[in-house]
C-alpha atoms as a PDB file:
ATOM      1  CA  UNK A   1      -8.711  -0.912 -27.948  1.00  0.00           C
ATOM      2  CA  UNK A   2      -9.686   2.459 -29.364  1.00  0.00           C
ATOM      3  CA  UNK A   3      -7.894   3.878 -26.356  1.00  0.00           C
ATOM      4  CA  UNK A   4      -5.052   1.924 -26.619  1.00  0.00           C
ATOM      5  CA  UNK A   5      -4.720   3.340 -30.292  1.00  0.00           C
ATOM      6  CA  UNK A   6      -4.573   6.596 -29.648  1.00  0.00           C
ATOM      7  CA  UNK A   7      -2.103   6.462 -26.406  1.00  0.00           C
ATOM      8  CA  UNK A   8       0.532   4.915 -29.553  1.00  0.00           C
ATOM      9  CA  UNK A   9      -0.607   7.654 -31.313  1.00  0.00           C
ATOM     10  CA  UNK A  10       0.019  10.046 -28.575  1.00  0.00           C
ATOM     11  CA  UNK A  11       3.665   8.769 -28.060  1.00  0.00           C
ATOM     12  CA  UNK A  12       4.807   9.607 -32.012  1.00  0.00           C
ATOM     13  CA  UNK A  13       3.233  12.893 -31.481  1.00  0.00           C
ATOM     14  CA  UNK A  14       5.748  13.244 -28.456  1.00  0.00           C
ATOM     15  CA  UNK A  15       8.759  12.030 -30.817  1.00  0.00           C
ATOM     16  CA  UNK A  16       9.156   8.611 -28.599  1.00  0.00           C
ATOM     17  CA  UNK A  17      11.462   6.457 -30.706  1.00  0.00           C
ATOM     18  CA  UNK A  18       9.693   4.322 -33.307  1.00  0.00           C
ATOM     19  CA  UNK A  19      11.567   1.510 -32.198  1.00  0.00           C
ATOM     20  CA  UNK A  20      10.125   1.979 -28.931  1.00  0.00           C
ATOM     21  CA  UNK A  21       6.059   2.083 -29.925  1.00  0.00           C
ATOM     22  CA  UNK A  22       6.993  -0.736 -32.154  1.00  0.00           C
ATOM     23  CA  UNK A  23       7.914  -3.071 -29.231  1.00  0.00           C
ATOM     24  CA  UNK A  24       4.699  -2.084 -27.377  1.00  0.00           C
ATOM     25  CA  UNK A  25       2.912  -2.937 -29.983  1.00  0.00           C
ATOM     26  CA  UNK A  26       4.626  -6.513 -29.969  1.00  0.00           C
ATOM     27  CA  UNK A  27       4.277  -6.387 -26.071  1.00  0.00           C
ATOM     28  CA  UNK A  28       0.457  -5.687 -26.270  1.00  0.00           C
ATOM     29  CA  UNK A  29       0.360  -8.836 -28.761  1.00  0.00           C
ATOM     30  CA  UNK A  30       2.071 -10.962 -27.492  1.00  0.00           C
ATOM     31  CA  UNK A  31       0.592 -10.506 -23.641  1.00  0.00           C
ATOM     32  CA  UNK A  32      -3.084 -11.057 -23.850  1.00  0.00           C
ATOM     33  CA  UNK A  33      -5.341  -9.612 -21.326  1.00  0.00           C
ATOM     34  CA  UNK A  34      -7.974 -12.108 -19.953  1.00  0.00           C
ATOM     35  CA  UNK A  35     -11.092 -10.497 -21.191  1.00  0.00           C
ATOM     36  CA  UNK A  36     -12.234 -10.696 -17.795  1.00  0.00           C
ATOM     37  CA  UNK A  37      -9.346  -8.324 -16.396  1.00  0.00           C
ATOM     38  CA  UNK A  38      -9.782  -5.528 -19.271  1.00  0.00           C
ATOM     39  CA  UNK A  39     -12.205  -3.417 -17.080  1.00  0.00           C
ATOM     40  CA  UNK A  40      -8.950  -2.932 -14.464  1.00  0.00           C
ATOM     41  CA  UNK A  41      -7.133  -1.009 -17.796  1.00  0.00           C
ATOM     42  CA  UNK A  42      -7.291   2.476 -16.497  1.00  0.00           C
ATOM     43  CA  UNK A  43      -9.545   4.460 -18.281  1.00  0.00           C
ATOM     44  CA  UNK A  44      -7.346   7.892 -18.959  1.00  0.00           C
ATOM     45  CA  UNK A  45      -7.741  11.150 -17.909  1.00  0.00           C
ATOM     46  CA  UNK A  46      -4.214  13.074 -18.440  1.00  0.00           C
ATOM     47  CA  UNK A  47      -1.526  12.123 -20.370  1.00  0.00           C
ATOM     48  CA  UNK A  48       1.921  12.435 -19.285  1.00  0.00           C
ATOM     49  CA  UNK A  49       4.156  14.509 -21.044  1.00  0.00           C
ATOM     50  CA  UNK A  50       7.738  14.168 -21.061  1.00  0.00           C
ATOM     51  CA  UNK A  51       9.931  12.444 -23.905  1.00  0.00           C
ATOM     52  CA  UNK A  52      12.864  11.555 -22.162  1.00  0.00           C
ATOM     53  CA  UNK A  53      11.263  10.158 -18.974  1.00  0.00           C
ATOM     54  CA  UNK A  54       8.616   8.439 -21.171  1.00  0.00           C
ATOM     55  CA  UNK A  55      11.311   6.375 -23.295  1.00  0.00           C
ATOM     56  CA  UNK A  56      13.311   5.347 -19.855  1.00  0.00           C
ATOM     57  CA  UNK A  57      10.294   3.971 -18.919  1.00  0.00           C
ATOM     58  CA  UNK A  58       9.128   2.223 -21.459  1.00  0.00           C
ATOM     59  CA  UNK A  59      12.627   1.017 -22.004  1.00  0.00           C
ATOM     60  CA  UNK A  60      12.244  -0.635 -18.589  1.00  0.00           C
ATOM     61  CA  UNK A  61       9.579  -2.222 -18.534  1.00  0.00           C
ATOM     62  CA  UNK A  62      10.588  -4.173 -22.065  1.00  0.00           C
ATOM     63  CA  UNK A  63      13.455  -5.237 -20.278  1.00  0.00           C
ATOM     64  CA  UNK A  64      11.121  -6.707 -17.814  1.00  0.00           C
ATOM     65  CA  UNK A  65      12.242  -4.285 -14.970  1.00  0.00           C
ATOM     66  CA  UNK A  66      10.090  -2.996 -12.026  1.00  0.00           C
ATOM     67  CA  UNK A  67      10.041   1.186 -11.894  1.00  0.00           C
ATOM     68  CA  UNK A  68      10.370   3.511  -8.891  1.00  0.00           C
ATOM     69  CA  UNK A  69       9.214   6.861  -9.474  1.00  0.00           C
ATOM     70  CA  UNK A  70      10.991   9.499  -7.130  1.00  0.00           C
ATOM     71  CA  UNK A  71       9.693  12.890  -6.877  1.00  0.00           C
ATOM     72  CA  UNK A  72       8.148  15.712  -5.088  1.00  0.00           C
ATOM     73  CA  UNK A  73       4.589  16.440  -5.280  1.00  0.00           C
ATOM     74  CA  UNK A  74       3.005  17.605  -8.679  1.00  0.00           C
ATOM     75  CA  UNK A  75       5.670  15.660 -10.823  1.00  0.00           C
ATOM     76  CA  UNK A  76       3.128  13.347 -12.499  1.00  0.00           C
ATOM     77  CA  UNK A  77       4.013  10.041 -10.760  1.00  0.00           C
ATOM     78  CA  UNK A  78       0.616   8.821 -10.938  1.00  0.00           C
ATOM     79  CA  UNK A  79      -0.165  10.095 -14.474  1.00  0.00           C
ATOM     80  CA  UNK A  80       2.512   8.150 -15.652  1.00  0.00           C
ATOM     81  CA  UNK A  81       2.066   5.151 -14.077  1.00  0.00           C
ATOM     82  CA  UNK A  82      -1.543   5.402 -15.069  1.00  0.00           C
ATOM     83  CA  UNK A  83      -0.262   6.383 -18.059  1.00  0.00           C
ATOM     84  CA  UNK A  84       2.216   3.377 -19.077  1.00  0.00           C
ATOM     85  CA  UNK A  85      -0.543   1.031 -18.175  1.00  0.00           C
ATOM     86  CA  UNK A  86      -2.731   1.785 -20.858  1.00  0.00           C
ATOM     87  CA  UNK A  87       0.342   2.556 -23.248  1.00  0.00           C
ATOM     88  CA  UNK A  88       0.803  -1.721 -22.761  1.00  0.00           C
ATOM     89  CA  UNK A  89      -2.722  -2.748 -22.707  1.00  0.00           C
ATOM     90  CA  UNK A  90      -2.331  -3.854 -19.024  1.00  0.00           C
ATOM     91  CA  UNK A  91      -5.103  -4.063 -16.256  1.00  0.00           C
ATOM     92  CA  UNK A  92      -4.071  -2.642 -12.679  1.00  0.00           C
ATOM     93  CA  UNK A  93      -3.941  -3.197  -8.929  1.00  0.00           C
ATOM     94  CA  UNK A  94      -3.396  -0.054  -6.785  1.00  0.00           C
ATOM     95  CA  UNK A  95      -1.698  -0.457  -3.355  1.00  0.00           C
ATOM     96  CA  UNK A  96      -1.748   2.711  -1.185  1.00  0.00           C
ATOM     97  CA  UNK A  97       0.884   2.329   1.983  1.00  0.00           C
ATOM     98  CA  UNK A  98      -0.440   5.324   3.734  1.00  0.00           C
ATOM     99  CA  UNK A  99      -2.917   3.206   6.049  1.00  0.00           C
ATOM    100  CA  UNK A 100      -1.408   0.299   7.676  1.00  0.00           C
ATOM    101  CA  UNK A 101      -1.012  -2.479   5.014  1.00  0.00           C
ATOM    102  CA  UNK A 102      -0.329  -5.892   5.833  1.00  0.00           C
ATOM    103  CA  UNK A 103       1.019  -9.146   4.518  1.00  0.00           C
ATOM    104  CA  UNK A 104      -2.639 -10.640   4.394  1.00  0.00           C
ATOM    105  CA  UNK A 105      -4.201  -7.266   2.612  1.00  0.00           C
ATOM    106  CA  UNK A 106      -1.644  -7.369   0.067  1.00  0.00           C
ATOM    107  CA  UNK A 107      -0.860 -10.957  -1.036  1.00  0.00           C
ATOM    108  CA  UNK A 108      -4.757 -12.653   0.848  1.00  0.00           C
ATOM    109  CA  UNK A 109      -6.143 -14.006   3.401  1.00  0.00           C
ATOM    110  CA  UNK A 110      -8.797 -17.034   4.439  1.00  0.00           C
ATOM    111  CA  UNK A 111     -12.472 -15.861   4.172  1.00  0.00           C
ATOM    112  CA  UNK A 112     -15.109 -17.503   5.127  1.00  0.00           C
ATOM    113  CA  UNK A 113     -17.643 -18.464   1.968  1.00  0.00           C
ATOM    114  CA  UNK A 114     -21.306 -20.245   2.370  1.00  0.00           C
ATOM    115  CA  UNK A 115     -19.666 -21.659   5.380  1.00  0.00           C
ATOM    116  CA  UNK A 116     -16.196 -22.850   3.969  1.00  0.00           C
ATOM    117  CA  UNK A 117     -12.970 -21.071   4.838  1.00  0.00           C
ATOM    118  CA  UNK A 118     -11.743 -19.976   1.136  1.00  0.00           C
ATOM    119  CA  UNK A 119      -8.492 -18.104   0.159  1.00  0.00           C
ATOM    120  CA  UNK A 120      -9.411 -14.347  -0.993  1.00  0.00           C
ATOM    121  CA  UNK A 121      -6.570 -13.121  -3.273  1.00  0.00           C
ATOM    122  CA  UNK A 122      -5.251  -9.655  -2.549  1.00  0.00           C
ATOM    123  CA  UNK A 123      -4.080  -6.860  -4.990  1.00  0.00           C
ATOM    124  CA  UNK A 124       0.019  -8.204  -5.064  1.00  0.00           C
ATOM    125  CA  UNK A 125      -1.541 -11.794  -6.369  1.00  0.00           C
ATOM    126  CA  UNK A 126      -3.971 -11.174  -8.401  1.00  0.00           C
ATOM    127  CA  UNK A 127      -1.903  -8.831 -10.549  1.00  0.00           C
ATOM    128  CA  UNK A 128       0.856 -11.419 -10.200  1.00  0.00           C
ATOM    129  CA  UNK A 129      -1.787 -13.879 -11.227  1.00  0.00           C
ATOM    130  CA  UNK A 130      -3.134 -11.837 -14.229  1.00  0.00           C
ATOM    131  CA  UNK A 131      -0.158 -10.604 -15.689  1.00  0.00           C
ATOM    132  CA  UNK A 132      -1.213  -6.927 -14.478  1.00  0.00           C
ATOM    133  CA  UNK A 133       0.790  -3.869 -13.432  1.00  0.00           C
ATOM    134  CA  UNK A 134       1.077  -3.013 -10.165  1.00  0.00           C
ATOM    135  CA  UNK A 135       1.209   0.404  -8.673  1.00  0.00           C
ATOM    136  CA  UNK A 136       2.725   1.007  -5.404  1.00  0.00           C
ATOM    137  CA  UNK A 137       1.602   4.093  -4.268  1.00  0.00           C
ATOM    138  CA  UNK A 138       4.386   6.094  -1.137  1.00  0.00           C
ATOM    139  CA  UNK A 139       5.982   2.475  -0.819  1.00  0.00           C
ATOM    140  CA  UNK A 140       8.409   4.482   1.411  1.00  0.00           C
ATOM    141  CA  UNK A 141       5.375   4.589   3.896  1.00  0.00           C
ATOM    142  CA  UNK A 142       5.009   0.605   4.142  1.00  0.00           C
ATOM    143  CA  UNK A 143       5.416  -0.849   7.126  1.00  0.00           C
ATOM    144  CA  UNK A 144       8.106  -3.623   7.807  1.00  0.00           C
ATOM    145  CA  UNK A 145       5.219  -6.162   7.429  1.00  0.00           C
ATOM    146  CA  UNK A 146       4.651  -5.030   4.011  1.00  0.00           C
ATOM    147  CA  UNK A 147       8.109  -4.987   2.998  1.00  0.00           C
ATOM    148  CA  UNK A 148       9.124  -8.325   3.440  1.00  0.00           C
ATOM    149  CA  UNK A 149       6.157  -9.149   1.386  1.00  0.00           C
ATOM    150  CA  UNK A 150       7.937  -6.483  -1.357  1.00  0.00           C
ATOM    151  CA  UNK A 151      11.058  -8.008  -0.893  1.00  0.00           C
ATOM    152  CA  UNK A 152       9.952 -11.359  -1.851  1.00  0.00           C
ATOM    153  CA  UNK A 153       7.585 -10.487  -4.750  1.00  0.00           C
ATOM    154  CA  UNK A 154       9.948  -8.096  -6.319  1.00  0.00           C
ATOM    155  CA  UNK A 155      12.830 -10.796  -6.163  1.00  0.00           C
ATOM    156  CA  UNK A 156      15.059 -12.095  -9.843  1.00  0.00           C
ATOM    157  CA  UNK A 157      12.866 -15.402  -8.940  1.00  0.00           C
ATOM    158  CA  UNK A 158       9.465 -13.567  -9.367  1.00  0.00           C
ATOM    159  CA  UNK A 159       7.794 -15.845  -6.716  1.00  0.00           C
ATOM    160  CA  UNK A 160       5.160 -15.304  -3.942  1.00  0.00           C
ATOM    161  CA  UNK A 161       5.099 -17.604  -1.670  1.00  0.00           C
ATOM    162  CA  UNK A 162       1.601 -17.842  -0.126  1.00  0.00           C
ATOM    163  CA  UNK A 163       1.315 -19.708   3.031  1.00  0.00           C
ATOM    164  CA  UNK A 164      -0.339 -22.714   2.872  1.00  0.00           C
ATOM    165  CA  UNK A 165      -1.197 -22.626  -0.068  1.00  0.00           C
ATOM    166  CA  UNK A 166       2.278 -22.799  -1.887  1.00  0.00           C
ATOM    167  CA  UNK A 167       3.955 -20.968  -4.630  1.00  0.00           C
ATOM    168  CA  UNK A 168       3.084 -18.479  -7.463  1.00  0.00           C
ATOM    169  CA  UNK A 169       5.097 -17.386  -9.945  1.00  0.00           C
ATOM    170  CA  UNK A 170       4.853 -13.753 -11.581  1.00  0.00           C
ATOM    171  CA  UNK A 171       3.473 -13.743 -14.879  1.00  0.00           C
ATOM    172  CA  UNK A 172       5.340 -12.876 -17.771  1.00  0.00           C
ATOM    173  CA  UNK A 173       3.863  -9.566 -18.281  1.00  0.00           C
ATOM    174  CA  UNK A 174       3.470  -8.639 -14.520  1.00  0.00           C
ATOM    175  CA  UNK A 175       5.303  -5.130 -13.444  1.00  0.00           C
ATOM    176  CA  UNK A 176       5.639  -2.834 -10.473  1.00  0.00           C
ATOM    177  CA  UNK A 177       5.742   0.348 -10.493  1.00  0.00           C
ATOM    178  CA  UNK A 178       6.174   2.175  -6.729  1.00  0.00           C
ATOM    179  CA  UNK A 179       6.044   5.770  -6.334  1.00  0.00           C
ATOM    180  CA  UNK A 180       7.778   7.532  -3.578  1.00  0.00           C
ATOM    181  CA  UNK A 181       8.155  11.336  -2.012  1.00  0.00           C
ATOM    182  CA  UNK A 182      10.578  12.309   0.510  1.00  0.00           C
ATOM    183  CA  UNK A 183       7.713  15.281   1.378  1.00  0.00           C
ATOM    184  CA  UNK A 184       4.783  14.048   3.414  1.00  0.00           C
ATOM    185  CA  UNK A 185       4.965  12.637   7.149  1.00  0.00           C
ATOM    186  CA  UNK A 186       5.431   8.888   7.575  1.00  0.00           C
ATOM    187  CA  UNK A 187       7.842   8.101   5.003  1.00  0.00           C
ATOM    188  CA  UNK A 188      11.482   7.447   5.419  1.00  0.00           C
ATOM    189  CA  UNK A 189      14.474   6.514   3.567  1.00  0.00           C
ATOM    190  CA  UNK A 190      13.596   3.535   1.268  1.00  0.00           C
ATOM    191  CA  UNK A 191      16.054   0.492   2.216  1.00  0.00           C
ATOM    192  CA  UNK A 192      18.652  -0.141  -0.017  1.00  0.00           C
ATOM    193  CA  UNK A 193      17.559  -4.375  -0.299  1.00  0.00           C
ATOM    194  CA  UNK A 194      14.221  -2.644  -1.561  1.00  0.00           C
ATOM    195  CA  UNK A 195      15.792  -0.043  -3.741  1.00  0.00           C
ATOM    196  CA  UNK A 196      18.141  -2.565  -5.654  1.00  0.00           C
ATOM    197  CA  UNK A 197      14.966  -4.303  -6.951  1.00  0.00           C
ATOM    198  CA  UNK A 198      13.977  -1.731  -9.112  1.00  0.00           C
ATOM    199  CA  UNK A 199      15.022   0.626 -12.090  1.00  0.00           C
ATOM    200  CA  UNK A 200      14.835   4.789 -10.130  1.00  0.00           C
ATOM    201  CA  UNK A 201      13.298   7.501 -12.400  1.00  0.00           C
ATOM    202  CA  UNK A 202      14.169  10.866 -11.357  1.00  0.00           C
ATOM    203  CA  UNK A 203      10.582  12.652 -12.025  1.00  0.00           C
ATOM    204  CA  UNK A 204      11.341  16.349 -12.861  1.00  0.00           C
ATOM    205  CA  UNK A 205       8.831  18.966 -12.485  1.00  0.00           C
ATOM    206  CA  UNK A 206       6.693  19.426 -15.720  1.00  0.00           C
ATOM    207  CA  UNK A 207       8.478  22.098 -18.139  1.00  0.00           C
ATOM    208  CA  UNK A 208       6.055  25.434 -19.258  1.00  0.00           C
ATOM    209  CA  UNK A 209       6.171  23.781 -22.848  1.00  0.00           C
ATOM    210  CA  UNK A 210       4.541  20.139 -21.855  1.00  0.00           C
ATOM    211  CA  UNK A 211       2.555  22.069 -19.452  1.00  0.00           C
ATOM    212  CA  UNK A 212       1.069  24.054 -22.536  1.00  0.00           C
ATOM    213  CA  UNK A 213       0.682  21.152 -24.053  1.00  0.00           C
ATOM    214  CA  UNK A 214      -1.702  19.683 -21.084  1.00  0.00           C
ATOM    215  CA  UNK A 215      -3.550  22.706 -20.806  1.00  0.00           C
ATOM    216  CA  UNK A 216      -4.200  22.688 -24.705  1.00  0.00           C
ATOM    217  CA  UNK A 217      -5.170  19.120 -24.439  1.00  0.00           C
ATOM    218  CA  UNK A 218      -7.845  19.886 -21.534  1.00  0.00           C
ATOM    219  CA  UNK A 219      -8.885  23.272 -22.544  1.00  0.00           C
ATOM    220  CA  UNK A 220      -8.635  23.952 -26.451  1.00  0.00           C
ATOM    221  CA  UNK A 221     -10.715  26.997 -26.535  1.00  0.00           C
ATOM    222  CA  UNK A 222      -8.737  28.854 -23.725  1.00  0.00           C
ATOM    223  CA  UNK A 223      -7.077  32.455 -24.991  1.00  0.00           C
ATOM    224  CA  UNK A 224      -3.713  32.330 -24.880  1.00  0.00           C
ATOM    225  CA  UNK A 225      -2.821  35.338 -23.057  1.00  0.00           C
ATOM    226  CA  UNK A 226      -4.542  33.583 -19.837  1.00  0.00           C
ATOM    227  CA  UNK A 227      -2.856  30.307 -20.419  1.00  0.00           C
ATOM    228  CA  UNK A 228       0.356  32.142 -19.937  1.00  0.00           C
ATOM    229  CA  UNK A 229      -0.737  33.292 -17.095  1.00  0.00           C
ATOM    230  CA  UNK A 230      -2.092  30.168 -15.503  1.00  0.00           C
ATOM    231  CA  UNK A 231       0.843  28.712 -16.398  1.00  0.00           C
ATOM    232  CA  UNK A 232       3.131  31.396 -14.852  1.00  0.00           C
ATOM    233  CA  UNK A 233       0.508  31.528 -11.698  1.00  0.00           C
ATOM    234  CA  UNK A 234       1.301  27.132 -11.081  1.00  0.00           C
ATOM    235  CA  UNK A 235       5.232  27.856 -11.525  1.00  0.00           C
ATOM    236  CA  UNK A 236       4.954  30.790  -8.889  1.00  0.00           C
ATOM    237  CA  UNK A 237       3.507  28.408  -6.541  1.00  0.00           C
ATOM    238  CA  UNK A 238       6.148  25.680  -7.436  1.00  0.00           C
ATOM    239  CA  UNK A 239       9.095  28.366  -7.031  1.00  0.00           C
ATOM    240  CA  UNK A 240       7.675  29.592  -3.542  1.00  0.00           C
ATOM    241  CA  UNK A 241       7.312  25.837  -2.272  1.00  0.00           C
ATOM    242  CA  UNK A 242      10.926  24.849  -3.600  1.00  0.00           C
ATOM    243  CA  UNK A 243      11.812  27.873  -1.646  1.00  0.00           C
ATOM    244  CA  UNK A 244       9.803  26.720   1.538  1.00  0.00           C
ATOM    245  CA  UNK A 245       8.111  29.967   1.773  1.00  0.00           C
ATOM    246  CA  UNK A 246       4.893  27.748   1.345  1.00  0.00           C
ATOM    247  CA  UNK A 247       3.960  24.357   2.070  1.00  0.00           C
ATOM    248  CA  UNK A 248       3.619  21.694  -0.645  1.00  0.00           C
ATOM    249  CA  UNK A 249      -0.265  21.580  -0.176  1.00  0.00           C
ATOM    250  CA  UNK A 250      -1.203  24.363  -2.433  1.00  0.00           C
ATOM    251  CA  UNK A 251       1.238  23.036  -5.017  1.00  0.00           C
ATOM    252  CA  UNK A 252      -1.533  20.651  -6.620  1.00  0.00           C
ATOM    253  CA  UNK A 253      -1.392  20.132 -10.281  1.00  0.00           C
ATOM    254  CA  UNK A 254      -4.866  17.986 -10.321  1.00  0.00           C
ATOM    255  CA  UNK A 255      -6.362  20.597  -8.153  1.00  0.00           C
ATOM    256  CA  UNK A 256      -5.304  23.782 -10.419  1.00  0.00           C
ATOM    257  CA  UNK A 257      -6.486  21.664 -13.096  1.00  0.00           C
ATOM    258  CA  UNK A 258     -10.134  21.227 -11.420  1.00  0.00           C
ATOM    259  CA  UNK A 259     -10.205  24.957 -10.740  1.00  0.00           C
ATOM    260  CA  UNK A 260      -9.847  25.912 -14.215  1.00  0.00           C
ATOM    261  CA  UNK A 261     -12.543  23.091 -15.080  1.00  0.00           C
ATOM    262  CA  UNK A 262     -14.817  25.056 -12.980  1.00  0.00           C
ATOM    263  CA  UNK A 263     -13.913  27.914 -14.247  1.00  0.00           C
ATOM    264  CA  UNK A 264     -15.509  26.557 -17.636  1.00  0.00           C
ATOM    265  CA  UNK A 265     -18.602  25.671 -16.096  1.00  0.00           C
ATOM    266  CA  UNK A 266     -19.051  29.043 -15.523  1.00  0.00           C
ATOM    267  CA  UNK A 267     -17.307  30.110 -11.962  1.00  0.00           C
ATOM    268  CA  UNK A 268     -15.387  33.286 -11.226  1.00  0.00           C
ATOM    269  CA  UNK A 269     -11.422  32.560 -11.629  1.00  0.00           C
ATOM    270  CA  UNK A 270     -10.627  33.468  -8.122  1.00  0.00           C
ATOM    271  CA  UNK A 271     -13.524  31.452  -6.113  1.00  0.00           C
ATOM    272  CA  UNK A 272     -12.513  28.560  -8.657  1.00  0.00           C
ATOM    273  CA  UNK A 273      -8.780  29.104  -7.453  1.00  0.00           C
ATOM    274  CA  UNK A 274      -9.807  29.389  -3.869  1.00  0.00           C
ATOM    275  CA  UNK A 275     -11.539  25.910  -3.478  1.00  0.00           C
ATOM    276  CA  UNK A 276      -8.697  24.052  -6.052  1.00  0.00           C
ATOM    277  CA  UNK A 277      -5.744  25.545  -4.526  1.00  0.00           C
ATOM    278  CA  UNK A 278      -5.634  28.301  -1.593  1.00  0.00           C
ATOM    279  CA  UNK A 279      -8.204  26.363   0.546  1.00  0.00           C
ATOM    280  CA  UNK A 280      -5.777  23.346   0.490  1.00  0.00           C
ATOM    281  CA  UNK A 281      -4.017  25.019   3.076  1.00  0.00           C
ATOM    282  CA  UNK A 282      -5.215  25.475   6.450  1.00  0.00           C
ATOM    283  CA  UNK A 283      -2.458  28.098   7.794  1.00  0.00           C
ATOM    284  CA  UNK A 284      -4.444  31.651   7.082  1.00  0.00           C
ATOM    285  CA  UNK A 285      -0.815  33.172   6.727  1.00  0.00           C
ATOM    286  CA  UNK A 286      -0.061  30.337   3.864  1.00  0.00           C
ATOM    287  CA  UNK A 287      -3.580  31.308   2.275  1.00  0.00           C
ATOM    288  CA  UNK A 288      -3.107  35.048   2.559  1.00  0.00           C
ATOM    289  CA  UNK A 289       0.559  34.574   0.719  1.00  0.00           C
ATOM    290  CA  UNK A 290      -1.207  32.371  -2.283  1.00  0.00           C
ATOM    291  CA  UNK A 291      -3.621  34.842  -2.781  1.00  0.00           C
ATOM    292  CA  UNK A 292      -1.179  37.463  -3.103  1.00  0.00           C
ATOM    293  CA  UNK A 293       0.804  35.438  -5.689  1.00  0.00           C
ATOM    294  CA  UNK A 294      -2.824  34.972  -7.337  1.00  0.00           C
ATOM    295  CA  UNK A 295      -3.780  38.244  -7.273  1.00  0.00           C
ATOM    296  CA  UNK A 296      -0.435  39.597  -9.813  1.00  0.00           C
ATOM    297  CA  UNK A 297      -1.772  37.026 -12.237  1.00  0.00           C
ATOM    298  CA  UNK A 298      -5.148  36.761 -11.879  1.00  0.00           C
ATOM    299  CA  UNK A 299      -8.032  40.072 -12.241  1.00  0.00           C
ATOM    300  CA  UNK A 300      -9.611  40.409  -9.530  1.00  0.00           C
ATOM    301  CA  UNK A 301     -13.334  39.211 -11.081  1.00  0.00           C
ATOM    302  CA  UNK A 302     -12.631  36.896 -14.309  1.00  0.00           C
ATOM    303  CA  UNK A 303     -15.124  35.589 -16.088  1.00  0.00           C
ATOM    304  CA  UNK A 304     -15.519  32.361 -17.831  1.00  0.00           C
ATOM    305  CA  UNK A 305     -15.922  34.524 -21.507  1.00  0.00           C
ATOM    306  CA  UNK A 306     -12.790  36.292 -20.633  1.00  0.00           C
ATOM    307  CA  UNK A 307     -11.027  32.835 -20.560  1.00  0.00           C
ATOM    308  CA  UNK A 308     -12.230  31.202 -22.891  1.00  0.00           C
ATOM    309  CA  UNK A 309     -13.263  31.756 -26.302  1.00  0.00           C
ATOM    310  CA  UNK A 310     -16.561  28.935 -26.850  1.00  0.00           C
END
C-alpha cells in the first residue's frame, strides 16, 4: 500500500492531471487484488518520467484499452509498464516472445499431478483470471502460434477460449500492455489485425530534464557538475547510435545506471563505465569509438569522492 501511496504521490509531483490520479484512485478501489496475487505487484525500482506519455497512458487504460509501447532501445518501455502497474495496484504476468512461445506456454497446458492429468494455467490466463496486467514483452517477435492466441485474447469480446476446458472471460480490470522495437533481429512488422487491438504510444527518448530528474532520484548526493556530464556522456551515445555510427548495444540506460551505482560503491568511473556500457559491445572498433566519446567527458581516473559528495 505504502508503495502504492507514494507512486500517486509521484504523479502530482510530475503535474499529471488531478482528474487523472483521482480515477486511479477509484480504479484501485473499486478492483480489489486477491490478497493472494499482491506479491505479483512489481516492487519498483525506477520511475518513469514523462508527463505527457504518462497521462495517455493512464487515460487508456481507464478507458479499458490495451497499450502498445513502440520505441527504440533505452526509451523506458519496461519502466513504464512496470511503472503503470503499481500506479493501479495491479499484480503482473510477464511474457517474453524472444524464445519460441506457444499456445500451451501462454494460455496452459495438461500436467500430470499425484498421478491425475490436471490443467496448469499459463501467464495469458491467470492474469485474465486475476484481473492482472499483462506485459508483452517484443510481441513483434511472437511466432504465428502465439498470435492467434493474441488475437483472440485481445478481442472487443475479452474471451479465451481454452480447449477443452471451455471459455474464460477477461476480468474487469485485466490489461495488456506489449512492447515492441523495430531494432533487434527476429522481429518484423506487427500485423495490422494485431495492431488494431490496441491503443500505440510513441515512446520518445528521455529529455536531459526527466533524465536529471532520475539521476537525482537514484543518486542525491552526486555534484552537479558530473551529472551534467553523465548526462551529456548517455546523449552522446544516443546521438552516435541514431546516427548508426554505433550499434544500439552500448546505448543501455539500466546499464549506465549500474555503472554509476558502482561507481558509489567505490569503483573508478571508467572501469565502472567499461563493464556497464563499452563491454556491451563485442566489435573492438565499436569499443574503441565509446571510449573515445567517454574519454571528452569523463577524467581519465575518477574517484567515487570526486562524484559524489557523502
Amino acid at each position: 500500500m505504502e508503495q502504492r501511496e507514494s507512486m500517486l504521490d509521484f504523479l502530482k509531483k510530475e503535474g499529471i492531471r488531478e482528474d487523472l490520479i483521482i480515477q486511479i484512485d477509484q480504479f484501485r478501489k473499486f478492483y480489489r487484488v486477491n490478497p493472494d496475487m499482491e506479491y505479483r505487484i512489481p516492487k519498483l525500482k525506477y520511475y518513469y518520467y514523462g508527463e505527457a506519455v504518462w497521462e495517455e497512458a493512464i487515460t487508456a487504460i481507464l478507458c479499458g484499452e490495451h497499450l502498445l509501447l513502440e520505441g527504440t532501445k533505452a526509451t523506458g518501455k519496461n519502466v513504464l509498464a512496470e511503472n503503470l502497474a503499481v500506479a493501479f495496484g495491479r499484480p503482473t504476468w510477464d511474457v517474453s516472445f524472444y524464445a519460441n512461445v506457444d499456445a500451451s506456454s501462454l494460455i496452459g497446458a495438461d500436467t500430470l499431478e499425484n498421478g491425475r492429468v490436471v490443467f496448469r494455467p499459463g501467464p495469458i490466463y491467470e492474469c485474465a483470471q486475476w484481473g492482472g496486467f499483462g506485459v508483452l514483452d517484443e510481441i513483434n517477435m511472437a511466432k504465428n502460434e502465439s498470435l492467434a492466441v493474441l488475437h483472440a485474447t485481445l478481442d472487443f469480446r475479452r474471451i479465451i477460449d481454452v480447449s477443452g476446458y471451455g471459455k474464460i472471460t477477461l476480468d474487469d480490470a485485466t490489461r495488456f500492455i506489449a512492447t515492441m522495437n523495430y531494432g533487434y533481429a527476429g522481429t518484423r512488422e506487427l500485423n495490422e489485425a494485431l495492431a488494431s487491438r490496441f491503443m500505440v504510444i510513441l515512446m520518445p527518448y528521455i529529455s536531459p530534464e526527466n533524465l536529471a530528474k532520475l539521476f537525482r532520484q537514484e543518486f542525491p548526493t552526486m555534484r552537479d557538475k558530473y551529472m551534467e556530464q553523465f548526462i551529456g556522456l548517455f546523449q552522446d551515445i544516443q546521438t552516435k547510435s541514431d546516427n548508426s555510427e554505433i550499434s544500439t548495444k552500448c546505448l543501455d540506460l539500466r546499464g549506465f545506471l549500474s555503472s554509476i551505482h558502482l561507481m558509489n560503491k567505490g569503483l573508478e568511473a571508467n572501469k565502472a563505465l567499461l563493464m556497464g556500457i563499452i563491454n556491451k559491445s563485442f566489435d573492438e572498433f565499436e569499443r574503441q569509438l565509446i571510449q573515445d566519446v567517454i574519454r571528452l567527458r569523463i577524467p581519465e581516473k575518477l574517484e567515487r569522492g570526486e562524484i559524489f559528495t557523502d
